[in-house]
PDB file of N, CA and C in Angstrom:
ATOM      1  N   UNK A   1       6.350   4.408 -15.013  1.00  0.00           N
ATOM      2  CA  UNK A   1       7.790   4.395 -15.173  1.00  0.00           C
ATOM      3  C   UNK A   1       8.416   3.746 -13.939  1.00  0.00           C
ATOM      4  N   UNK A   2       9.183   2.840 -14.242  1.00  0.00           N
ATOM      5  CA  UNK A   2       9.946   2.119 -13.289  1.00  0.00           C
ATOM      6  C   UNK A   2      10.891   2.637 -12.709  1.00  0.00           C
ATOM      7  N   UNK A   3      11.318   3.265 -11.350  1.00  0.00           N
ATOM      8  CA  UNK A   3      12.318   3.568 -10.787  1.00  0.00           C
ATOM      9  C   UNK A   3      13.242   2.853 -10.381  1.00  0.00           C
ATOM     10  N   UNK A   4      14.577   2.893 -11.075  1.00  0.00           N
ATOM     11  CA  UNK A   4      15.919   1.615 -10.067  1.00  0.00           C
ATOM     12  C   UNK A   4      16.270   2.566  -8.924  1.00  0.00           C
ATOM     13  N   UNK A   5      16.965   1.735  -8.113  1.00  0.00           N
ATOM     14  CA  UNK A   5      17.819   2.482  -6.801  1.00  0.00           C
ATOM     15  C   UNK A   5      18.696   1.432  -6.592  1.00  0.00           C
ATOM     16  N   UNK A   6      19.881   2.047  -5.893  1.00  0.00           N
ATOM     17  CA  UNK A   6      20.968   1.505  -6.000  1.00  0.00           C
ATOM     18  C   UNK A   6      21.555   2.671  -4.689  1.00  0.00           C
ATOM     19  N   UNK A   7      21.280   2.100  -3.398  1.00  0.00           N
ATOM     20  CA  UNK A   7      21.060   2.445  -2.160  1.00  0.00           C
ATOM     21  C   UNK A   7      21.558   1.475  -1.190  1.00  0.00           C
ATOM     22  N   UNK A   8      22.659   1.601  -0.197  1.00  0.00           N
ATOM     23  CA  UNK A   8      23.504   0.600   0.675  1.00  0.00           C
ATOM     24  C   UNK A   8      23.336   1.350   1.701  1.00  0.00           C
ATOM     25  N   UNK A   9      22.774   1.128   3.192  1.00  0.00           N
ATOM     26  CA  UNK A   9      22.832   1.515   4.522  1.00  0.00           C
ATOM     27  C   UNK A   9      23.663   0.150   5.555  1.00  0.00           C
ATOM     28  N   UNK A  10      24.329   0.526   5.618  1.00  0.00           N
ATOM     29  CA  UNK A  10      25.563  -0.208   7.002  1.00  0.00           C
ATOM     30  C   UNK A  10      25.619   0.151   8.134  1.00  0.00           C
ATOM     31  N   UNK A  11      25.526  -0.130   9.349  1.00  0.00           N
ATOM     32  CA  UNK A  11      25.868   0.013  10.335  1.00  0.00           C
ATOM     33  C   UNK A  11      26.840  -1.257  10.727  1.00  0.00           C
ATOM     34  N   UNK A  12      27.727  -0.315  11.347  1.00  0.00           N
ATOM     35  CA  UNK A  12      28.796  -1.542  11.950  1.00  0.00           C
ATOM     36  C   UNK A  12      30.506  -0.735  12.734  1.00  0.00           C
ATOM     37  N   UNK A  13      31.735  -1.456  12.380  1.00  0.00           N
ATOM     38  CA  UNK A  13      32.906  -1.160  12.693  1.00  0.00           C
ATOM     39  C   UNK A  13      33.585  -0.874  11.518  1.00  0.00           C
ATOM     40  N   UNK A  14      34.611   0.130  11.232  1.00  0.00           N
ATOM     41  CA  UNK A  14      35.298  -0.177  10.824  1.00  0.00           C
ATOM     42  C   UNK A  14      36.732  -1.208  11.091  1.00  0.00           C
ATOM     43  N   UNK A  15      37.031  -1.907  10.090  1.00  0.00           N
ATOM     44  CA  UNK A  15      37.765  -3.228  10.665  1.00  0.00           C
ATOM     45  C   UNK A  15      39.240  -3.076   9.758  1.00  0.00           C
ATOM     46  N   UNK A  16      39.422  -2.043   8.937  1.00  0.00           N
ATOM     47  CA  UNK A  16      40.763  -2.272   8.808  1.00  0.00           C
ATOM     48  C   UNK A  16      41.699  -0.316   8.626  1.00  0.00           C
ATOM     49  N   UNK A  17      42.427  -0.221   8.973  1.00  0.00           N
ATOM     50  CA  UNK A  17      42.770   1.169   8.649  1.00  0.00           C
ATOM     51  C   UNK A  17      42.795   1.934   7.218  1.00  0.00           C
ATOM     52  N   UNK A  18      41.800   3.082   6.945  1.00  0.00           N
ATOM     53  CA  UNK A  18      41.842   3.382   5.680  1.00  0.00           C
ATOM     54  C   UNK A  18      43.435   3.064   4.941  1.00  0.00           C
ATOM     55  N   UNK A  19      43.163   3.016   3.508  1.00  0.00           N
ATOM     56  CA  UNK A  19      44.490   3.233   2.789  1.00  0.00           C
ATOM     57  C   UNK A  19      44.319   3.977   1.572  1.00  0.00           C
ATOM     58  N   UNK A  20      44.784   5.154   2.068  1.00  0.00           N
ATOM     59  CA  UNK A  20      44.538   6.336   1.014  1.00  0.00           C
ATOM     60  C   UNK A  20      45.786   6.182  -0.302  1.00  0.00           C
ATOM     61  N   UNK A  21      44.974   6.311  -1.232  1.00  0.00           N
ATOM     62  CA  UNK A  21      46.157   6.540  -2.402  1.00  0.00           C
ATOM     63  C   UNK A  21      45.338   7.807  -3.253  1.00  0.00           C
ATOM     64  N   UNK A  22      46.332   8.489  -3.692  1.00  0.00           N
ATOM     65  CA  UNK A  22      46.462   9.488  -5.062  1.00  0.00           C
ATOM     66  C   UNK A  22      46.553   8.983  -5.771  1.00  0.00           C
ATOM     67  N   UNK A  23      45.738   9.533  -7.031  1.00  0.00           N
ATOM     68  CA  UNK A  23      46.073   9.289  -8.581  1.00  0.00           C
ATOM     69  C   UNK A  23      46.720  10.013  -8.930  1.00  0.00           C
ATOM     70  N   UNK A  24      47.050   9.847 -10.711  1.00  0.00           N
ATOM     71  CA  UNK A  24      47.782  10.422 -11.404  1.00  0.00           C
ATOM     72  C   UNK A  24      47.364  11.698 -11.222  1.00  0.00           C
ATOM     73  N   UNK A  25      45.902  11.746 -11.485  1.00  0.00           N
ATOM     74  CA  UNK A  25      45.092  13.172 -11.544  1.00  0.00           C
ATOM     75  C   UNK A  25      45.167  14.162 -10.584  1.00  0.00           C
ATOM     76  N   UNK A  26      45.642  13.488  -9.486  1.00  0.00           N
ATOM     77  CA  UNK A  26      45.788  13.910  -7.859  1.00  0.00           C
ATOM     78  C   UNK A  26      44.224  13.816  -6.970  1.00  0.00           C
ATOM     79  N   UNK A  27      43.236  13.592  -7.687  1.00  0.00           N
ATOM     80  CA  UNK A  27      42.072  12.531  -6.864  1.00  0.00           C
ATOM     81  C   UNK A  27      42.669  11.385  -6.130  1.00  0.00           C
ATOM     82  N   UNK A  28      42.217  11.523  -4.817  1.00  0.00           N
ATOM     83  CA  UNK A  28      42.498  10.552  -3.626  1.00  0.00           C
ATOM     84  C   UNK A  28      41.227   9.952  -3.241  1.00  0.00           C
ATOM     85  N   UNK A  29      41.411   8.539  -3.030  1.00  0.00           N
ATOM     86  CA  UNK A  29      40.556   8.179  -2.413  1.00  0.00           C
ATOM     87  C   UNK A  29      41.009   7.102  -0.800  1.00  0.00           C
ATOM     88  N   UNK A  30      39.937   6.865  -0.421  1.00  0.00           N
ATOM     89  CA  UNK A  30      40.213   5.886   0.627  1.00  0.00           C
ATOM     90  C   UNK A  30      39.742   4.389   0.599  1.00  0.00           C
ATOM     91  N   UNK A  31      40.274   3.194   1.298  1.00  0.00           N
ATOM     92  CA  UNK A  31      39.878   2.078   1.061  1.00  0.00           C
ATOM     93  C   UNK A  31      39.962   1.464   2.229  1.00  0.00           C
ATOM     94  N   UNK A  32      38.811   0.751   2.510  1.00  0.00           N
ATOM     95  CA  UNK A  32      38.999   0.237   3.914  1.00  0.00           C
ATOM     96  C   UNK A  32      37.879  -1.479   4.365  1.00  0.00           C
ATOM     97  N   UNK A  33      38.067  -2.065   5.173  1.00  0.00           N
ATOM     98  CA  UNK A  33      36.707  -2.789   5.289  1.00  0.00           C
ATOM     99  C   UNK A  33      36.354  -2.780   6.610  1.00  0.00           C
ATOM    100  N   UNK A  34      34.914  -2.612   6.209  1.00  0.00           N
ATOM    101  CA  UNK A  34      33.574  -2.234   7.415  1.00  0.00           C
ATOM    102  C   UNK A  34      33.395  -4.202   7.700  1.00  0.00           C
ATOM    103  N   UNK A  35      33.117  -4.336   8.937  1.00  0.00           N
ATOM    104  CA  UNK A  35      31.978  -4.981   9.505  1.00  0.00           C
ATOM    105  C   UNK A  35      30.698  -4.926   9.576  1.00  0.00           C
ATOM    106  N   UNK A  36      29.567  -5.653   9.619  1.00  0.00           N
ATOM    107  CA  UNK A  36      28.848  -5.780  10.541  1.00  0.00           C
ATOM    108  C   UNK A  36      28.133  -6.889  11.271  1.00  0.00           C
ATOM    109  N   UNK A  37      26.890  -7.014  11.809  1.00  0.00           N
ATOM    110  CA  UNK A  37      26.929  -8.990  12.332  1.00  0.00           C
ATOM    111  C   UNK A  37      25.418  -8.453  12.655  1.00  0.00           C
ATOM    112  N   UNK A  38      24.774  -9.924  12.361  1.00  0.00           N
ATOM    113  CA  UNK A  38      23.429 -10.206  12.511  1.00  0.00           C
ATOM    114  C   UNK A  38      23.094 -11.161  13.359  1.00  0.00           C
ATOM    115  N   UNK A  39      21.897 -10.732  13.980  1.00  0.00           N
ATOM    116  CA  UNK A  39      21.755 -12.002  14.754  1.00  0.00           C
ATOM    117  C   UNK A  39      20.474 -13.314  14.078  1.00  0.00           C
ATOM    118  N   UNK A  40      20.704 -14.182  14.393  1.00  0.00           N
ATOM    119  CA  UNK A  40      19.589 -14.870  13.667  1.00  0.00           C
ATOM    120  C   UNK A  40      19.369 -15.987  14.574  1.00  0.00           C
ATOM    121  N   UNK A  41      18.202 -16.578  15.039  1.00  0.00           N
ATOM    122  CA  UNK A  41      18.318 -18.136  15.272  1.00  0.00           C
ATOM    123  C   UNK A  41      18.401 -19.094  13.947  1.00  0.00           C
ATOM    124  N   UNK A  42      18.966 -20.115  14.914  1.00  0.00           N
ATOM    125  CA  UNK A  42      19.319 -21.510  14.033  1.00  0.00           C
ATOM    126  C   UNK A  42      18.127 -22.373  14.323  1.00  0.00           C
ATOM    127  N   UNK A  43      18.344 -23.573  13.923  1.00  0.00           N
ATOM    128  CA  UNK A  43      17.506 -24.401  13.592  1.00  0.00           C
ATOM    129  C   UNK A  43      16.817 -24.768  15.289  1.00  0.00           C
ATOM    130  N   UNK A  44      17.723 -25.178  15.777  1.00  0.00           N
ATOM    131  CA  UNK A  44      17.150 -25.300  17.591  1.00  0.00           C
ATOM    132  C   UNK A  44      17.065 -23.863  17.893  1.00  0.00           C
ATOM    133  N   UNK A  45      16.801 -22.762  17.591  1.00  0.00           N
ATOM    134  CA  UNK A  45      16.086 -21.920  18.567  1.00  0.00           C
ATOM    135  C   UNK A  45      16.895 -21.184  19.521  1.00  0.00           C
ATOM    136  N   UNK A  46      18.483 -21.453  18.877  1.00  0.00           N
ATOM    137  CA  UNK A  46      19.372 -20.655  19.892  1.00  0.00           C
ATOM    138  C   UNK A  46      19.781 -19.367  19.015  1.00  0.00           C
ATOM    139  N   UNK A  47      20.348 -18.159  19.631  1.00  0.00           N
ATOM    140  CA  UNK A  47      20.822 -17.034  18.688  1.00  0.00           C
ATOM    141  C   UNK A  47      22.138 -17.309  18.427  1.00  0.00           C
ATOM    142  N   UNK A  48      22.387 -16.960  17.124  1.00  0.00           N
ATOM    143  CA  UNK A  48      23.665 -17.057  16.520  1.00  0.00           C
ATOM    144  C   UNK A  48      24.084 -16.157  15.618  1.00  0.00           C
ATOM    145  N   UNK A  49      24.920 -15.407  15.428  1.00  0.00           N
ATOM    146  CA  UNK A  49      25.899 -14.251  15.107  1.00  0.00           C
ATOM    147  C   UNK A  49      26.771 -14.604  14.223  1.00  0.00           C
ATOM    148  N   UNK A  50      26.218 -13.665  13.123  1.00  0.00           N
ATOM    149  CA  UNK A  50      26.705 -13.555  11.963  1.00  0.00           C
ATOM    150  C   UNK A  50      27.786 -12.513  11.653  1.00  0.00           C
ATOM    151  N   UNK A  51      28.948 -12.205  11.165  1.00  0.00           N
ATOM    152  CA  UNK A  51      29.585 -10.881  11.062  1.00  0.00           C
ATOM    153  C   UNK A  51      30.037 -11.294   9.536  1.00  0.00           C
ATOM    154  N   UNK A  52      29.614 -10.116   8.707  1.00  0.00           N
ATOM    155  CA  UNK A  52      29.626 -10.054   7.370  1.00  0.00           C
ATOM    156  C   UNK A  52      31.077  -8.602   7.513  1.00  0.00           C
ATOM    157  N   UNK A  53      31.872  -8.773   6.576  1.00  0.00           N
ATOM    158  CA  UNK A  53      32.709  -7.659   6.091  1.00  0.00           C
ATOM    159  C   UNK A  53      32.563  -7.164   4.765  1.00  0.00           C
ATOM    160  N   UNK A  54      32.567  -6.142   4.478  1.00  0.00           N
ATOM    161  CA  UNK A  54      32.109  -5.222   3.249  1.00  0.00           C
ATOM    162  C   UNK A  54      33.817  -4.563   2.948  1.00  0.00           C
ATOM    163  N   UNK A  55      33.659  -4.265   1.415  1.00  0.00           N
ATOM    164  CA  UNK A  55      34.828  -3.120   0.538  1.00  0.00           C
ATOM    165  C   UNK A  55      34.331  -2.281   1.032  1.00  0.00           C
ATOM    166  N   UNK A  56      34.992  -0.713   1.095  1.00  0.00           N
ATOM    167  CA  UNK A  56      34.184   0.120   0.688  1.00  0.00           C
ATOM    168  C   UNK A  56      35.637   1.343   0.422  1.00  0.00           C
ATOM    169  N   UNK A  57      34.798   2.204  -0.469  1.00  0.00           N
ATOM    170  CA  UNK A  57      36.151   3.161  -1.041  1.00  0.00           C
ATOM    171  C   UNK A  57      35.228   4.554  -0.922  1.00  0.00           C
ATOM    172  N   UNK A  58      35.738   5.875  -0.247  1.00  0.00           N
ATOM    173  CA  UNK A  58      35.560   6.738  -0.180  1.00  0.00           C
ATOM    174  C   UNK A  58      36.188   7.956  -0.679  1.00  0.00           C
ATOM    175  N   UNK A  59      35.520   8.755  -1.566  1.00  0.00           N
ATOM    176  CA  UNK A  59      35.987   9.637  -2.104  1.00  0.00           C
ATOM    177  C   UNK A  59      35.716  11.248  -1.783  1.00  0.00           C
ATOM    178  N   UNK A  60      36.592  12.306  -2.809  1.00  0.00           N
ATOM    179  CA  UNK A  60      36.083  13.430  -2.002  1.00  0.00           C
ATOM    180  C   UNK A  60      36.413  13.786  -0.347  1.00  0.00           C
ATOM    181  N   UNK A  61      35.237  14.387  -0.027  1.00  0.00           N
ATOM    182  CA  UNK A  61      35.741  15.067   1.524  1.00  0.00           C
ATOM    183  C   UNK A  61      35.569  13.684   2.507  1.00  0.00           C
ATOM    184  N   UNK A  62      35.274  12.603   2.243  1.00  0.00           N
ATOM    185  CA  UNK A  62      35.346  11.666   2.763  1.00  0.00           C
ATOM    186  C   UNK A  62      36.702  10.999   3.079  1.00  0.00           C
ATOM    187  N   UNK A  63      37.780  11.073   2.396  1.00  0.00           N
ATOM    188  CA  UNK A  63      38.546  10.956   2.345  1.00  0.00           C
ATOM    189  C   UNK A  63      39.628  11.675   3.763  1.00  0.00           C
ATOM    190  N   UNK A  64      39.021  12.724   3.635  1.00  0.00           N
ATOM    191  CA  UNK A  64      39.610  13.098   4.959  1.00  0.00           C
ATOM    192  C   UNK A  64      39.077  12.775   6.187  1.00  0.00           C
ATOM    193  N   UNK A  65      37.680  12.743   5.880  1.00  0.00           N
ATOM    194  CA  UNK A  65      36.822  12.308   7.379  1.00  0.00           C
ATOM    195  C   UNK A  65      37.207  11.032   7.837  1.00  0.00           C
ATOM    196  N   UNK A  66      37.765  10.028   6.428  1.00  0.00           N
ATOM    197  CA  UNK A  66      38.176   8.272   6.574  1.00  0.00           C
ATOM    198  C   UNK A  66      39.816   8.690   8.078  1.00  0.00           C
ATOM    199  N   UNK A  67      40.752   9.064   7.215  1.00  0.00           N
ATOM    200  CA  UNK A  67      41.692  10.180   7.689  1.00  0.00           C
ATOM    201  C   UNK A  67      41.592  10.209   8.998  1.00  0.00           C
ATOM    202  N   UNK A  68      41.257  11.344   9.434  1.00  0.00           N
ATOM    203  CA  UNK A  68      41.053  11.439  11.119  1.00  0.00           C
ATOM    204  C   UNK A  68      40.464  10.904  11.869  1.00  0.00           C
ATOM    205  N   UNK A  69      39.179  10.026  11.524  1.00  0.00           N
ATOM    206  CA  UNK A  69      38.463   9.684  12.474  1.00  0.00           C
ATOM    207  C   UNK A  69      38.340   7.850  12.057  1.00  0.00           C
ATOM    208  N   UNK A  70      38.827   7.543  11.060  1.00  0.00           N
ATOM    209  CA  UNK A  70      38.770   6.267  10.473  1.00  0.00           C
ATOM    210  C   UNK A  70      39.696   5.219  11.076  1.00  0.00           C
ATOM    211  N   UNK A  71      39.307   5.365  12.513  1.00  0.00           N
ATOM    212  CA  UNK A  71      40.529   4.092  13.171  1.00  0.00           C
ATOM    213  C   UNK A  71      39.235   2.890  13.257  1.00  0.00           C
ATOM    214  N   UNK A  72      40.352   2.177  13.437  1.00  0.00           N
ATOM    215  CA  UNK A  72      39.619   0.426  13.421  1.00  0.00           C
ATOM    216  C   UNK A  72      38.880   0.298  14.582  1.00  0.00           C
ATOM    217  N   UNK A  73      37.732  -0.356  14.599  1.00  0.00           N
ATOM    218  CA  UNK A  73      36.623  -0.099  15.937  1.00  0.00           C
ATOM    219  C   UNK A  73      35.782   0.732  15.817  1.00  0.00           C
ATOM    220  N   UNK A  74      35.667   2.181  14.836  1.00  0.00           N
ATOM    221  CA  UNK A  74      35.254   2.992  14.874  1.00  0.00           C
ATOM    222  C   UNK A  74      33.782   2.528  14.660  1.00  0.00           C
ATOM    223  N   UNK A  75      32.683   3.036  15.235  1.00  0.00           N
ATOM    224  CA  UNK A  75      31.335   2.814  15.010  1.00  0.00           C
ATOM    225  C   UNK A  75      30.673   3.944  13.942  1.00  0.00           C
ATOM    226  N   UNK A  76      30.089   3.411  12.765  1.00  0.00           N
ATOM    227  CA  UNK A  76      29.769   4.051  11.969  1.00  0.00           C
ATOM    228  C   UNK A  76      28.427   4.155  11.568  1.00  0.00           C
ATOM    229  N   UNK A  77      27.127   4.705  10.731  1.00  0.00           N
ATOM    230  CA  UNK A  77      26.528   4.536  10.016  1.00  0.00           C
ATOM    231  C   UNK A  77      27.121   5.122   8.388  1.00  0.00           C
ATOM    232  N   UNK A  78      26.980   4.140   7.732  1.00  0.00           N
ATOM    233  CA  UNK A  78      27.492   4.261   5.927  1.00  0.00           C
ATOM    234  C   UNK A  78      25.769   4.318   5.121  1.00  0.00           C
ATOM    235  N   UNK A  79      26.307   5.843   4.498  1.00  0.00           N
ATOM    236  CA  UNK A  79      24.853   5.643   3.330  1.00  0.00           C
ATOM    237  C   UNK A  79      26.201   5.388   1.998  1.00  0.00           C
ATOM    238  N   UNK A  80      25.487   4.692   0.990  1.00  0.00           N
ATOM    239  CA  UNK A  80      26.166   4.664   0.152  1.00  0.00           C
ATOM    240  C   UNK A  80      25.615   3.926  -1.341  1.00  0.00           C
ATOM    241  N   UNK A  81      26.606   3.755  -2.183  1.00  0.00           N
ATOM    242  CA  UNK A  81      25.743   3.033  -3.651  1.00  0.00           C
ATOM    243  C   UNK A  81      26.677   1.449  -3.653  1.00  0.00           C
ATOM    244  N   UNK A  82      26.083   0.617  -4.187  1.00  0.00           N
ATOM    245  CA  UNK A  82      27.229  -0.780  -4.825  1.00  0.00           C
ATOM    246  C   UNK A  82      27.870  -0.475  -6.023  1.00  0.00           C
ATOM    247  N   UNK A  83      28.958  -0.304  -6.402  1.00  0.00           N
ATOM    248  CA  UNK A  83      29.503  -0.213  -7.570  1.00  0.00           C
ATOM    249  C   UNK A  83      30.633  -1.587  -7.932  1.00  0.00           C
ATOM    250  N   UNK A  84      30.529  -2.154  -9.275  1.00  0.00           N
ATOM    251  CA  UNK A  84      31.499  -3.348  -9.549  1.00  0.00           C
ATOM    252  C   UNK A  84      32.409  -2.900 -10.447  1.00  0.00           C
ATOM    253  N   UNK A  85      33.598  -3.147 -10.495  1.00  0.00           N
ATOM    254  CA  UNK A  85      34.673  -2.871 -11.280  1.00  0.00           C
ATOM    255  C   UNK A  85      35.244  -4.310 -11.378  1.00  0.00           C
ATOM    256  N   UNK A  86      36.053  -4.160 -12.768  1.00  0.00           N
ATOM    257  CA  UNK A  86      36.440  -5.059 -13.748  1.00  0.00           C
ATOM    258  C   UNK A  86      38.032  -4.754 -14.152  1.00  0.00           C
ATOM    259  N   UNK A  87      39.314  -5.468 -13.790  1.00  0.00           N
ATOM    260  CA  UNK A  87      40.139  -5.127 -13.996  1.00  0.00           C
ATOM    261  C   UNK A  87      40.997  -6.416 -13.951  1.00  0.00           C
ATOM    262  N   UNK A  88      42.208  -6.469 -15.162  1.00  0.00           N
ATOM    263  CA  UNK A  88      43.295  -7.334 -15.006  1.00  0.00           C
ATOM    264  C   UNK A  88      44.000  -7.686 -14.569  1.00  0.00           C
ATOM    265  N   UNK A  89      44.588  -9.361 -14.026  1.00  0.00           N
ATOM    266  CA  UNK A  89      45.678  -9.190 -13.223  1.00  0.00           C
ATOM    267  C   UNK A  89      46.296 -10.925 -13.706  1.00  0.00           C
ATOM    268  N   UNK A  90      47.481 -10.836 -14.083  1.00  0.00           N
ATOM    269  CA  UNK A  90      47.869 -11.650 -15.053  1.00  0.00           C
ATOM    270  C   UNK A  90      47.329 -11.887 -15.766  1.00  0.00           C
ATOM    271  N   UNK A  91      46.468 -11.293 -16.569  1.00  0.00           N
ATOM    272  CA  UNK A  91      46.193 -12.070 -17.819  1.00  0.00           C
ATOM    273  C   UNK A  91      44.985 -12.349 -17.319  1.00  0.00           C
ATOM    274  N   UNK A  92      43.805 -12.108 -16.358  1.00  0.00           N
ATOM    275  CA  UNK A  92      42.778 -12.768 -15.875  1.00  0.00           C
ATOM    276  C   UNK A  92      41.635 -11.845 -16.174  1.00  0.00           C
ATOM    277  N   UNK A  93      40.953 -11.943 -16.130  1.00  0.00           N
ATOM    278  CA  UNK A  93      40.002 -10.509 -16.190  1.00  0.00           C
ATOM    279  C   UNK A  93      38.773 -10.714 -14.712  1.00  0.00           C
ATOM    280  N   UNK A  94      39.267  -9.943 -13.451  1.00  0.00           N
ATOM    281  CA  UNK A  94      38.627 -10.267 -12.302  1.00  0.00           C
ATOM    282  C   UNK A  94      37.869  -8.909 -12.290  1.00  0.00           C
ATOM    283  N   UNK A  95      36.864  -9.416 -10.904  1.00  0.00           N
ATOM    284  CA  UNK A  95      35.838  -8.405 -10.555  1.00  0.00           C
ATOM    285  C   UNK A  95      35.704  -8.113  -9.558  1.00  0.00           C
ATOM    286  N   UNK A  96      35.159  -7.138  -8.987  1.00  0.00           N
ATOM    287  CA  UNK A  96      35.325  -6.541  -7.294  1.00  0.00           C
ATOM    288  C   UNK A  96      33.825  -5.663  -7.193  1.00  0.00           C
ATOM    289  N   UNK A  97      33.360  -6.142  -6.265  1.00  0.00           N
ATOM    290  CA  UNK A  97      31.857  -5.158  -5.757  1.00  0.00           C
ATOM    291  C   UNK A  97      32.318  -4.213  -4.461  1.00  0.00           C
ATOM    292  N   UNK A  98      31.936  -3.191  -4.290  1.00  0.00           N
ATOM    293  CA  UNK A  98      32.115  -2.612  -3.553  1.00  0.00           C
ATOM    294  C   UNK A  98      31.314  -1.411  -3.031  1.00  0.00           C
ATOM    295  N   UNK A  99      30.809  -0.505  -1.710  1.00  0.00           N
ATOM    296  CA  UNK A  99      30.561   0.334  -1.366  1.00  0.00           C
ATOM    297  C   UNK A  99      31.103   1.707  -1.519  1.00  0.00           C
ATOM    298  N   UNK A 100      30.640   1.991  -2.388  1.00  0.00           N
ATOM    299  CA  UNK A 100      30.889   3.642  -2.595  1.00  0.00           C
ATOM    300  C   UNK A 100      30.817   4.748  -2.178  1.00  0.00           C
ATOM    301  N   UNK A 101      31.114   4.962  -0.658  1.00  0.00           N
ATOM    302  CA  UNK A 101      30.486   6.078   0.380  1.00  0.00           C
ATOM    303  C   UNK A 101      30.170   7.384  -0.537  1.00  0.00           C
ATOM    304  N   UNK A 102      28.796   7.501   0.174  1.00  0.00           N
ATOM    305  CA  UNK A 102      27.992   8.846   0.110  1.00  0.00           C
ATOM    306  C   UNK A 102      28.063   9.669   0.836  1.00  0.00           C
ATOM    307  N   UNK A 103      27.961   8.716   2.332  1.00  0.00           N
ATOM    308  CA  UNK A 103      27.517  10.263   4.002  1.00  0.00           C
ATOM    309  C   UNK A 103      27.934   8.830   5.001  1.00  0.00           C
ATOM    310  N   UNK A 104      28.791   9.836   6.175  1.00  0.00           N
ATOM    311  CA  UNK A 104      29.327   9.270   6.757  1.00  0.00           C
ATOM    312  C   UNK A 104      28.542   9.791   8.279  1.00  0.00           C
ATOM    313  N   UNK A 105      28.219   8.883   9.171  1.00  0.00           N
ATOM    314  CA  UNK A 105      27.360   9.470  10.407  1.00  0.00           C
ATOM    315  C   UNK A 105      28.523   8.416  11.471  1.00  0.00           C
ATOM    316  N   UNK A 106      29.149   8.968  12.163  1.00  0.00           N
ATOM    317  CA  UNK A 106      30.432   9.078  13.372  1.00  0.00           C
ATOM    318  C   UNK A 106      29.497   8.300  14.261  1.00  0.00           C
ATOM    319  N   UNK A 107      29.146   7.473  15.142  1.00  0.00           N
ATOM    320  CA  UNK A 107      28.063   7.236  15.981  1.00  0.00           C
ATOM    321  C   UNK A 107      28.770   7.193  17.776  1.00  0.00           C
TER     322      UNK A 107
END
């Protein structure tokens, strides 16, 4: 039997200030984007630095942890899943990938 996983580990910054909204339901979540940067050599053999930015939306008690401790700069480790959503906007039918926090480690 074949096992899937659907498993995201990040280390990096957070790079923009959560933005919490309520639903109708009164479920809140948070939304924010993480950094992080790789190093790699290039073709001559010098190092060069990569910085990738990630979605990511946190729900639950995360939401508060985004909250108090979720300022920009913040150094994080993110466990989490990829989730894609599908939604309209004029008339378009667009798509969005994103990080779904699981566990949040403060570093």
């Amino acid at each position: 039997m074949k096992n899937d996983l659907n498993q995201v580990n990040l280390i990096g910054k957070v790079s923009s200030a959560p933005k919490i909204t309520e639903l109708e339901n009164g479920r809140r979540f948070a939304k924010f984007t993480f950094s992080t940067k790789e190093e790699y050599l290039d073709a001559d053999g010098n190092t060069k630095t990569r910085r990738n930015w990630h979605i990511l939306s946190a729900w639950g008690r995360w939401v508060k942890v985004m909250e108090e401790l979720g300022v920009v700069g913040c150094e994080m480790a993110i466990e989490g899943k990829l989730v894609t959503r599908f939604y309209q906007t004029n008339g378009q039918r667009k798509m969005v990938s994103e990080v779904e926090v699981n566990d949040i480690v403060i570093m």
